[in-house]
C-alpha atoms as a PDB file:
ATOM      1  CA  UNK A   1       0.000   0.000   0.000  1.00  0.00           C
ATOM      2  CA  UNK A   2       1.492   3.380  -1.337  1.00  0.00           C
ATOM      3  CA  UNK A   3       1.442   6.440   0.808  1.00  0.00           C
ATOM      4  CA  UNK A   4      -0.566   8.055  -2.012  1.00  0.00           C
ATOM      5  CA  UNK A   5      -3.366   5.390  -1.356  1.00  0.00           C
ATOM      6  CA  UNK A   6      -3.343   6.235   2.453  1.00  0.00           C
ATOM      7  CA  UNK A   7      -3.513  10.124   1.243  1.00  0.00           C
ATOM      8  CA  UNK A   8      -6.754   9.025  -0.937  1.00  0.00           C
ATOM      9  CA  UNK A   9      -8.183   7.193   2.353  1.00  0.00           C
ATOM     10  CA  UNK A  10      -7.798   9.929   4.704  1.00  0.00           C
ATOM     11  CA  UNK A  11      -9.858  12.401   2.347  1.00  0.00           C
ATOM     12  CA  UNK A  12     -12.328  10.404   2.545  1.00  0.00           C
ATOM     13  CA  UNK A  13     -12.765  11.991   6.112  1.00  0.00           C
ATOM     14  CA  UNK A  14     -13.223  15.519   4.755  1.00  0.00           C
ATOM     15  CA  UNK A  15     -16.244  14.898   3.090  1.00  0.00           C
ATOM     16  CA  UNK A  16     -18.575  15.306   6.024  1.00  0.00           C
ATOM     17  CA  UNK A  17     -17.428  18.758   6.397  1.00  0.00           C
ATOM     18  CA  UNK A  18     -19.681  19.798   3.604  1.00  0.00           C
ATOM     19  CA  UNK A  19     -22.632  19.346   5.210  1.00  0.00           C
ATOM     20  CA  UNK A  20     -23.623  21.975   7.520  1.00  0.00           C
ATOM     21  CA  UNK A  21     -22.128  25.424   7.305  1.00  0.00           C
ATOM     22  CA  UNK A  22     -23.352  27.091  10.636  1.00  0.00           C
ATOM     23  CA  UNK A  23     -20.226  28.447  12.273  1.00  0.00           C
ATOM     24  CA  UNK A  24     -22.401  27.462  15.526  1.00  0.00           C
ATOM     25  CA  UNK A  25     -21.194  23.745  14.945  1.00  0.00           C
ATOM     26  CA  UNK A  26     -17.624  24.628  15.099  1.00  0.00           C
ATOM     27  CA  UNK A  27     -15.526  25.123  17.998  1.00  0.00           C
ATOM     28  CA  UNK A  28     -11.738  25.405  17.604  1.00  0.00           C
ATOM     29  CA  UNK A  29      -8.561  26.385  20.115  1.00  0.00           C
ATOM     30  CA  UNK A  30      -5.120  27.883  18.445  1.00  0.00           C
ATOM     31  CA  UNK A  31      -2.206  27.325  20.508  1.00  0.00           C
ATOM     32  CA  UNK A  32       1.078  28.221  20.523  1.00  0.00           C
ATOM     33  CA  UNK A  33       3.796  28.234  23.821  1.00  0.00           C
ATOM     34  CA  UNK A  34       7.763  26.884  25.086  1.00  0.00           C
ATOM     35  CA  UNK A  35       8.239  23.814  24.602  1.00  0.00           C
ATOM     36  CA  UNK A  36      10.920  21.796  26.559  1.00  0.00           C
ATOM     37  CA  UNK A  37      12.098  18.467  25.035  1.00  0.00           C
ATOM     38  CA  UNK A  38      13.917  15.248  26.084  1.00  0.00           C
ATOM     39  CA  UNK A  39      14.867  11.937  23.985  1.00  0.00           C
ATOM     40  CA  UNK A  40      16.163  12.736  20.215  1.00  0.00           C
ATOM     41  CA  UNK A  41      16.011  16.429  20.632  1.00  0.00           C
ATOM     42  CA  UNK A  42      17.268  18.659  23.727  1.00  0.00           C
ATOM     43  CA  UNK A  43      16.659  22.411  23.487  1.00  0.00           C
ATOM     44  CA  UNK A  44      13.711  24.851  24.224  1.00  0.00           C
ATOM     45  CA  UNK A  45      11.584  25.474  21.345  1.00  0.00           C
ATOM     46  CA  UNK A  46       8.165  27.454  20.106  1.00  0.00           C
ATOM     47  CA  UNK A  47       5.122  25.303  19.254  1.00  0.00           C
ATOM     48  CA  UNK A  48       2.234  25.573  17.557  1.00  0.00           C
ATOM     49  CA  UNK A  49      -1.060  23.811  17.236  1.00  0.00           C
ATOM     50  CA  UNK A  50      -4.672  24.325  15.921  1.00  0.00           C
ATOM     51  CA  UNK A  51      -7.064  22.605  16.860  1.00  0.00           C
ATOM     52  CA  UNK A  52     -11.078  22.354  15.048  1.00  0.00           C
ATOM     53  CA  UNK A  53     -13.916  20.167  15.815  1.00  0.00           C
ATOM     54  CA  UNK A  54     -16.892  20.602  12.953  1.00  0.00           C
ATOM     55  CA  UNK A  55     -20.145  18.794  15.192  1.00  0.00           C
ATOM     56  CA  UNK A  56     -23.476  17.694  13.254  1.00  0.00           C
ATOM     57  CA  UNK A  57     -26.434  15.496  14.625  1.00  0.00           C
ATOM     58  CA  UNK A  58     -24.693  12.670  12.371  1.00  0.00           C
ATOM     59  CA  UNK A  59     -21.371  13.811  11.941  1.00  0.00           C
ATOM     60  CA  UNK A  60     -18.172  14.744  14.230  1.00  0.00           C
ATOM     61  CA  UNK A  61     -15.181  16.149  12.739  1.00  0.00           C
ATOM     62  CA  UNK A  62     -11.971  16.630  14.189  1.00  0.00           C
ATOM     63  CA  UNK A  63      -8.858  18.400  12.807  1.00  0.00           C
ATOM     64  CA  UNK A  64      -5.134  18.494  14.628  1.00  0.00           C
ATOM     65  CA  UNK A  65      -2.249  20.649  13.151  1.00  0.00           C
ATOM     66  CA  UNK A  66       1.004  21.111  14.772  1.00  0.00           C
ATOM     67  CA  UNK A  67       4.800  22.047  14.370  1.00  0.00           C
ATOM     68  CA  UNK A  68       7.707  22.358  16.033  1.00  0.00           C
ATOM     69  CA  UNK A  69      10.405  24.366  14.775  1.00  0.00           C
ATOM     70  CA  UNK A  70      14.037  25.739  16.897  1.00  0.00           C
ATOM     71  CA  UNK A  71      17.055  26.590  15.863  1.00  0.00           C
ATOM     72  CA  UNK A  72      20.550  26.729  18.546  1.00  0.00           C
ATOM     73  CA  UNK A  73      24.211  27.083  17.800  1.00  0.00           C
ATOM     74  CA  UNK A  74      26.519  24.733  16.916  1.00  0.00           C
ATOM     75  CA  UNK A  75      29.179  24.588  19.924  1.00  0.00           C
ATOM     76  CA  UNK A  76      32.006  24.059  17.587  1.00  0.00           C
ATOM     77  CA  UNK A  77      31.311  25.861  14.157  1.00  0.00           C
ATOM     78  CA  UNK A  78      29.400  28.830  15.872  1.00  0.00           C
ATOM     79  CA  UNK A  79      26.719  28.447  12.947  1.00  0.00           C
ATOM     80  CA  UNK A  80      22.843  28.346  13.991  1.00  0.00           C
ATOM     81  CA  UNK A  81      21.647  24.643  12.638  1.00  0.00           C
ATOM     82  CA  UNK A  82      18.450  23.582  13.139  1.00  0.00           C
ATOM     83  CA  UNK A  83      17.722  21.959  16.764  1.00  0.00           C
ATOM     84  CA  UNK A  84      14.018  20.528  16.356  1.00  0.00           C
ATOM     85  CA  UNK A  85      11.817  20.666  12.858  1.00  0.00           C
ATOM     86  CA  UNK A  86       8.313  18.655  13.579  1.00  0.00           C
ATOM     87  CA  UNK A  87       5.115  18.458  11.540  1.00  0.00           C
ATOM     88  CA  UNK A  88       1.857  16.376  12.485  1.00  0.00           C
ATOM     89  CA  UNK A  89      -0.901  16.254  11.321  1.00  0.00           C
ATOM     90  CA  UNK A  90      -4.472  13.918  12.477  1.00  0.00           C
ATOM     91  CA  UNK A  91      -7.705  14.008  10.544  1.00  0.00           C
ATOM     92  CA  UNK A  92     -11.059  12.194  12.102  1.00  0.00           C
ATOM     93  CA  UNK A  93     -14.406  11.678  11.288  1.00  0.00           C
ATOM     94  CA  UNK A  94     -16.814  10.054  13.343  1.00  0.00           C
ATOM     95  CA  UNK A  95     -20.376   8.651  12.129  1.00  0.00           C
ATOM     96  CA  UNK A  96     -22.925   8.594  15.451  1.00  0.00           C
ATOM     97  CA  UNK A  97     -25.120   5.653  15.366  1.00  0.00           C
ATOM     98  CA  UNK A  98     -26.636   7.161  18.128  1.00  0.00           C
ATOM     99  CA  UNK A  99     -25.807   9.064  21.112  1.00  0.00           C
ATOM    100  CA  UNK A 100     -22.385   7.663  22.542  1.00  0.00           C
ATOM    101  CA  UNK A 101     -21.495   5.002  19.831  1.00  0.00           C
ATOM    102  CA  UNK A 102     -19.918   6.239  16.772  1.00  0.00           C
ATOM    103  CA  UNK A 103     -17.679   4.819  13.706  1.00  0.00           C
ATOM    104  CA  UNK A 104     -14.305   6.833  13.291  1.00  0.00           C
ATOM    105  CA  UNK A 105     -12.054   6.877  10.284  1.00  0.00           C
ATOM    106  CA  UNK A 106      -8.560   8.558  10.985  1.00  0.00           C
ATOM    107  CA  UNK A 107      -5.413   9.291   8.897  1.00  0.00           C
ATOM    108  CA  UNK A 108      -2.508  10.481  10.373  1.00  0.00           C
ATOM    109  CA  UNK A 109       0.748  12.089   9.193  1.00  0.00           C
ATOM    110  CA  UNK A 110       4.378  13.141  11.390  1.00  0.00           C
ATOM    111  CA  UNK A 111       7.063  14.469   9.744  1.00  0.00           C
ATOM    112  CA  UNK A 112      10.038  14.586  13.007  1.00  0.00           C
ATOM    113  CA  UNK A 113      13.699  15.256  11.386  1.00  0.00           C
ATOM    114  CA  UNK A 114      14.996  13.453  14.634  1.00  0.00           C
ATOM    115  CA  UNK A 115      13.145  10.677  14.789  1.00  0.00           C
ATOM    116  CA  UNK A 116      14.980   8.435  12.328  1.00  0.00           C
ATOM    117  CA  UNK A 117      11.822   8.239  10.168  1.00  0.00           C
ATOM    118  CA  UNK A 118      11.414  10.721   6.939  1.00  0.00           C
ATOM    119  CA  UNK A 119       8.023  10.511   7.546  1.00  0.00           C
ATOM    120  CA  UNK A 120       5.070   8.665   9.606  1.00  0.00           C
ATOM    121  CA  UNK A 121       1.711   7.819   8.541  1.00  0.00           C
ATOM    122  CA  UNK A 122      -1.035   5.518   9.631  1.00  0.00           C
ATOM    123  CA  UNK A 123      -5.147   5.424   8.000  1.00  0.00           C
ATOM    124  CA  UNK A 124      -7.352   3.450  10.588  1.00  0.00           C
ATOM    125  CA  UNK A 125     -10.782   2.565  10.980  1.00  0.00           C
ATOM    126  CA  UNK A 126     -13.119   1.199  14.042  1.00  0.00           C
ATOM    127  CA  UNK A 127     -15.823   1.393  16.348  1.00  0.00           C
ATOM    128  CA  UNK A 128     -15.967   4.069  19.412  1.00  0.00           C
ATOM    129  CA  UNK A 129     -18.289   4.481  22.619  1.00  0.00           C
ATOM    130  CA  UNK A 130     -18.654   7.346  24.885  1.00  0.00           C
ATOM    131  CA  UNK A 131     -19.079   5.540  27.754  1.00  0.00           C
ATOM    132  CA  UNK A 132     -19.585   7.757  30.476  1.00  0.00           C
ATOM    133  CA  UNK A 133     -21.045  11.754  29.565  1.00  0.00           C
ATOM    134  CA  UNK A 134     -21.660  14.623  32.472  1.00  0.00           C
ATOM    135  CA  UNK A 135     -21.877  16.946  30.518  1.00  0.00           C
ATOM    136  CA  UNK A 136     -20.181  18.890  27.384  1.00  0.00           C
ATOM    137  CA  UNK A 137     -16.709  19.131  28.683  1.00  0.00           C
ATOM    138  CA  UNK A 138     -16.830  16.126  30.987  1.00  0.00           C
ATOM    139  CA  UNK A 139     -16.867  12.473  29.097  1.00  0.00           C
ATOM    140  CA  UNK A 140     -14.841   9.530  28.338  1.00  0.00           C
ATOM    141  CA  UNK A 141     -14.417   8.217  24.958  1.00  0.00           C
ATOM    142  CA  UNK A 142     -12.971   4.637  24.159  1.00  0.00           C
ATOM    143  CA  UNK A 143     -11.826   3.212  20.511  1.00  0.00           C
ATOM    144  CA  UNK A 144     -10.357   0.336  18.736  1.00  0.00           C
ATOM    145  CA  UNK A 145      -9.996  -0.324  15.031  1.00  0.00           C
ATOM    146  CA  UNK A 146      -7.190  -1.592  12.847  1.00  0.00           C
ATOM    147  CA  UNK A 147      -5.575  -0.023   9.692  1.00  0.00           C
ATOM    148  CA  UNK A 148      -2.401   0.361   8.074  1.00  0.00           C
ATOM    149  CA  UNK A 149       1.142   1.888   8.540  1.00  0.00           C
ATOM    150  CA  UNK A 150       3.090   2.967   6.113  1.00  0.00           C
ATOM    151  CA  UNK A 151       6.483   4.489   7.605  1.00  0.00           C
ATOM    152  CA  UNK A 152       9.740   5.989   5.710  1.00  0.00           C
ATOM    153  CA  UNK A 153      13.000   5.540   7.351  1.00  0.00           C
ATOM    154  CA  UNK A 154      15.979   7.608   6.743  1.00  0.00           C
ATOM    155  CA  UNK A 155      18.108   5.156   6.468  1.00  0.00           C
ATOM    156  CA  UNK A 156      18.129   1.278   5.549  1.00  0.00           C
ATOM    157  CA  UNK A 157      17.202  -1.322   8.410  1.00  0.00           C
ATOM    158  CA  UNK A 158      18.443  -4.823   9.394  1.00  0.00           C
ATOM    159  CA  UNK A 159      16.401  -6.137   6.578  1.00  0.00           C
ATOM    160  CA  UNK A 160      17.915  -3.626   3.852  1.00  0.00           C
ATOM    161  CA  UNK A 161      14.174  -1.702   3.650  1.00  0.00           C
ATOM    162  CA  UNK A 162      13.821   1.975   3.926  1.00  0.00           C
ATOM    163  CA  UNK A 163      10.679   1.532   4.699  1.00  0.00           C
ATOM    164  CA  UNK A 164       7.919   0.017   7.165  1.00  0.00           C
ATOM    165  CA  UNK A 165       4.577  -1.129   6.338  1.00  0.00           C
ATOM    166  CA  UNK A 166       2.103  -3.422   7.930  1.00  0.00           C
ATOM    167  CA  UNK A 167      -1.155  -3.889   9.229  1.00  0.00           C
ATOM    168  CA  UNK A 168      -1.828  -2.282  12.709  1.00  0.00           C
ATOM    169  CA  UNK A 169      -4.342  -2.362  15.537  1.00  0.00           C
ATOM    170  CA  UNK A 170      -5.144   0.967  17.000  1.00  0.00           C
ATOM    171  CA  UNK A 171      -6.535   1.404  20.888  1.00  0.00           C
ATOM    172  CA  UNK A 172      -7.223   4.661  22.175  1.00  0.00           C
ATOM    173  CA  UNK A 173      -8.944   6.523  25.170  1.00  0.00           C
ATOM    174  CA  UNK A 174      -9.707  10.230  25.738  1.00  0.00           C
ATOM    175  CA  UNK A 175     -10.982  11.369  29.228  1.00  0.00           C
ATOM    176  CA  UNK A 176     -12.189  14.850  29.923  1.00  0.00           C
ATOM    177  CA  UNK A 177     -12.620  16.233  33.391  1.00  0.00           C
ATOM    178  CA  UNK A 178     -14.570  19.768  33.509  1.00  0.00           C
ATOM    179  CA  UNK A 179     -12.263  20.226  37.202  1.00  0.00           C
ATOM    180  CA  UNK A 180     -14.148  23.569  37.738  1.00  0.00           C
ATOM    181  CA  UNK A 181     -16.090  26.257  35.165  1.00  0.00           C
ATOM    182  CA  UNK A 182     -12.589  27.824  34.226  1.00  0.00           C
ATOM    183  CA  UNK A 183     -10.090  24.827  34.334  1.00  0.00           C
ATOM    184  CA  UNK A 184     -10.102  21.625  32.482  1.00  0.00           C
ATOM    185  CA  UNK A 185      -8.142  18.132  32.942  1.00  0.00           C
ATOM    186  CA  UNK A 186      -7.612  16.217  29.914  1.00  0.00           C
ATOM    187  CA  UNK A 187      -5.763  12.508  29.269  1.00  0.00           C
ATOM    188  CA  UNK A 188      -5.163  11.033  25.899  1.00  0.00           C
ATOM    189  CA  UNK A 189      -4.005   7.824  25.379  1.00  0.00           C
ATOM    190  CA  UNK A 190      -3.366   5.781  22.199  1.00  0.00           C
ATOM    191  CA  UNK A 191      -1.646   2.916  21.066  1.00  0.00           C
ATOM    192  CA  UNK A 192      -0.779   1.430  17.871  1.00  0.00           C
ATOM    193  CA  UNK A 193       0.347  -2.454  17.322  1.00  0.00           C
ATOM    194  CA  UNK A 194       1.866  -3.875  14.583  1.00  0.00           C
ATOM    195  CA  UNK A 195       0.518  -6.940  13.111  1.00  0.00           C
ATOM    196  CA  UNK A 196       2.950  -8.006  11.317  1.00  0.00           C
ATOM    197  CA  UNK A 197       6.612  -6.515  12.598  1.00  0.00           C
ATOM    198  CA  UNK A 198       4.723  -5.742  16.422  1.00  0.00           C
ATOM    199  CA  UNK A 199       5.971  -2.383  16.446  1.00  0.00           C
ATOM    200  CA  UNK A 200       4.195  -0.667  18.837  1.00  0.00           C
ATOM    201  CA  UNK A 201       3.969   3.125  19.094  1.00  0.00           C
ATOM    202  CA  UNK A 202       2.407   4.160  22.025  1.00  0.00           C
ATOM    203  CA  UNK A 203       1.312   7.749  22.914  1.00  0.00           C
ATOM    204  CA  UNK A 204       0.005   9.865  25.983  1.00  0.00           C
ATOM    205  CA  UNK A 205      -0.854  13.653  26.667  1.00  0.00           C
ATOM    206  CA  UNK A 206      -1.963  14.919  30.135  1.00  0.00           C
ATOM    207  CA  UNK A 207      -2.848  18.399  30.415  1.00  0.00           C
ATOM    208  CA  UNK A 208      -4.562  21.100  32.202  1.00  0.00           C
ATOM    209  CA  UNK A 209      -6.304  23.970  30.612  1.00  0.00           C
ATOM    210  CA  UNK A 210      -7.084  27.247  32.924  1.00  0.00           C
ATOM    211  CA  UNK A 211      -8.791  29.762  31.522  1.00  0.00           C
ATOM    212  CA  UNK A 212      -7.467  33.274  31.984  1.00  0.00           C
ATOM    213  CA  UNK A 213      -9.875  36.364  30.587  1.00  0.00           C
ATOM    214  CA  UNK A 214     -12.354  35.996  27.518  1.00  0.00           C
ATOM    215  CA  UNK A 215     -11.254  33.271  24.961  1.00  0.00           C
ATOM    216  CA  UNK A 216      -7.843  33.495  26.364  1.00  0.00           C
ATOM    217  CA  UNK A 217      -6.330  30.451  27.787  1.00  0.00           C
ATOM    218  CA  UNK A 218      -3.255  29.035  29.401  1.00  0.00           C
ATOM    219  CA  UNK A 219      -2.105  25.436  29.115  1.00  0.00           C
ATOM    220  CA  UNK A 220      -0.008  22.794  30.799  1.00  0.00           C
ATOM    221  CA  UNK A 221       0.656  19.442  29.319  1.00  0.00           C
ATOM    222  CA  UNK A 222       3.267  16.448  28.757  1.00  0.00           C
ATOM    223  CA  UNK A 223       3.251  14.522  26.139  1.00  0.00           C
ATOM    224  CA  UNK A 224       5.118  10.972  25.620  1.00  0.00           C
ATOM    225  CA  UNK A 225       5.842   8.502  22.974  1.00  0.00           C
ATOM    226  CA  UNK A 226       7.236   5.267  22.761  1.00  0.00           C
ATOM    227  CA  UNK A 227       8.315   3.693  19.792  1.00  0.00           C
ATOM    228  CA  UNK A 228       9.114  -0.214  20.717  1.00  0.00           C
ATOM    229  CA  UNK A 229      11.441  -0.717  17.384  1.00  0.00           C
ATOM    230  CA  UNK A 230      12.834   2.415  16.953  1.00  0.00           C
ATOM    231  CA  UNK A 231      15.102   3.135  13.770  1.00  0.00           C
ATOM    232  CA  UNK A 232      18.903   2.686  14.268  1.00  0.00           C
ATOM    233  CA  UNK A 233      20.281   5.955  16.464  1.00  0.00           C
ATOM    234  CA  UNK A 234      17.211   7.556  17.609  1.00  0.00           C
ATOM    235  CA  UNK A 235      15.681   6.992  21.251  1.00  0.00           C
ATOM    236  CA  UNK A 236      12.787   4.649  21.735  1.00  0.00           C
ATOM    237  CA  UNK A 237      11.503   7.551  24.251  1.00  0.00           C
ATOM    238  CA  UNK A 238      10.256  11.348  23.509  1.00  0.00           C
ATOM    239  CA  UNK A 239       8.640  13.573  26.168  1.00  0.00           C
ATOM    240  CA  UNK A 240       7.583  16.805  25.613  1.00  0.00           C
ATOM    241  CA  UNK A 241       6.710  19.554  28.374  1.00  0.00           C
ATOM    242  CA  UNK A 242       4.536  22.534  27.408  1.00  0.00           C
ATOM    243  CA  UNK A 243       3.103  25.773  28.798  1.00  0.00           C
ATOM    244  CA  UNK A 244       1.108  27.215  25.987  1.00  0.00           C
ATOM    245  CA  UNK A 245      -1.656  30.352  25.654  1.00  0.00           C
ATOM    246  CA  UNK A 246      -4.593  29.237  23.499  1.00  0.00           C
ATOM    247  CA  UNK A 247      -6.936  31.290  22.068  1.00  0.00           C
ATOM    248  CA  UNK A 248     -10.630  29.770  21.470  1.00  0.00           C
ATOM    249  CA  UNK A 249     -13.163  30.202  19.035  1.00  0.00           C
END
């Protein structure tokens, strides 16, 4: 399976966007904060991130940009070089059979330069439940599905392949915790298993979201990923710690 076919499956996704124009059914948060890293990449850097969800009776839509970009000097040639360069991107649809049980079709796409891959990308279908609702901001969502990876190394593996590609099983878990009416804990979990090499790339985000005057607020989160099989000289371990202002709308 070419990456071009996972492209064509993922735009498949964007089609429910068509229906409904009221801006009423969109919400969306644009972030952007220090970020502090550990694993393949040491230095502070900026982030950015938008964020949209597009919400029908039928249809939710969800939309995750983000980048990373820093640049330090080099300790012996005294020349700035580029210290962190990321790009990810996550595309989701949901159908709602009812209530709190949807379908969800997502595509996915991570550019890191210090990861060891040229590029990531998974397209992954399944079923999802919202198992327990208090209210708007408060709920816990649970998914499985399976899919496909299709991965670009920079360099050749053990095997002589620049590339990986296999079929994958994909768990995930979102929990939102309204903590008070101006702060918000969130936990995002996800992991993705390899059918056929078991690579398993595992991911996490807690934060907490306080909300400072208007549509203004500030965030806290850390963010891990775990990459079982990770390419030849890059850790199998990134964290991330960010303090972010987001603006809502």
């Amino acid at each position: 399976m070419s990456f071009k076919k996972t492209v064509a499956i993922i735009s498949i996704a964007v089609a429910p966007l068509a229906h409904g124009q009221d801006a009423k059914n969109w919400e969306g948060e644009a972030e952007l904060g220090v970020l502090i890293t550990s694993g393949n990449t040491e230095e502070t850097n900026v982030n950015g991130s938008l964020g949209v969800v597009h919400e029908v009776v039928d249809w939710r839509n969800i939309l995750d940009l983000s980048s990373t970009y820093s640049e330090g000097e080099d300790d012996t040639t005294g020349q700035d070089q580029t210290t962190a360069e990321k790009y990810k991107a996550a595309l989701e649809t949901n159908y709602k059979f009812d209530e709190s049980q949807y379908w969800f079709l997502r595509g996915t796409y991570e550019k890191d330069r210090f990861s060891g891959y040229d590029f990531e990308s998974t397209a992954t279908t399944g079923y999802g439940n919202r198992v327990w609702q208090r209210d708007k901001r408060s709920f816990l969502d649970l998914s499985a599905g399976a899919g496909y990876r299709y991965n670009k190394l920079e360099e050749l593996n053990d095997k002589g392949e620049d590339v990986e590609k296999e079929a994958i099983a994909r768990l995930a878990a979102q929990f939102n915790y309204a903590l008070s009416e101006n702060a918000l804990f969130r936990q995002k979990l996800s992991t993705e298993i390899g059918l056929d090499e078991n690579n398993v790339i595992s991911q996490s985000e807690t934060a907490i979201k306080t909300n400072l005057v208007g549509n203004l607020s500030m965030k806290a989160a850390y963010r891990v990923k775990h990459v079982s099989d990770a390419p030849a000289g890059a850790d199998s371990t990134d964290t991330e710690t960010a303090i972010t202002l987001l603006y809502g709308f």
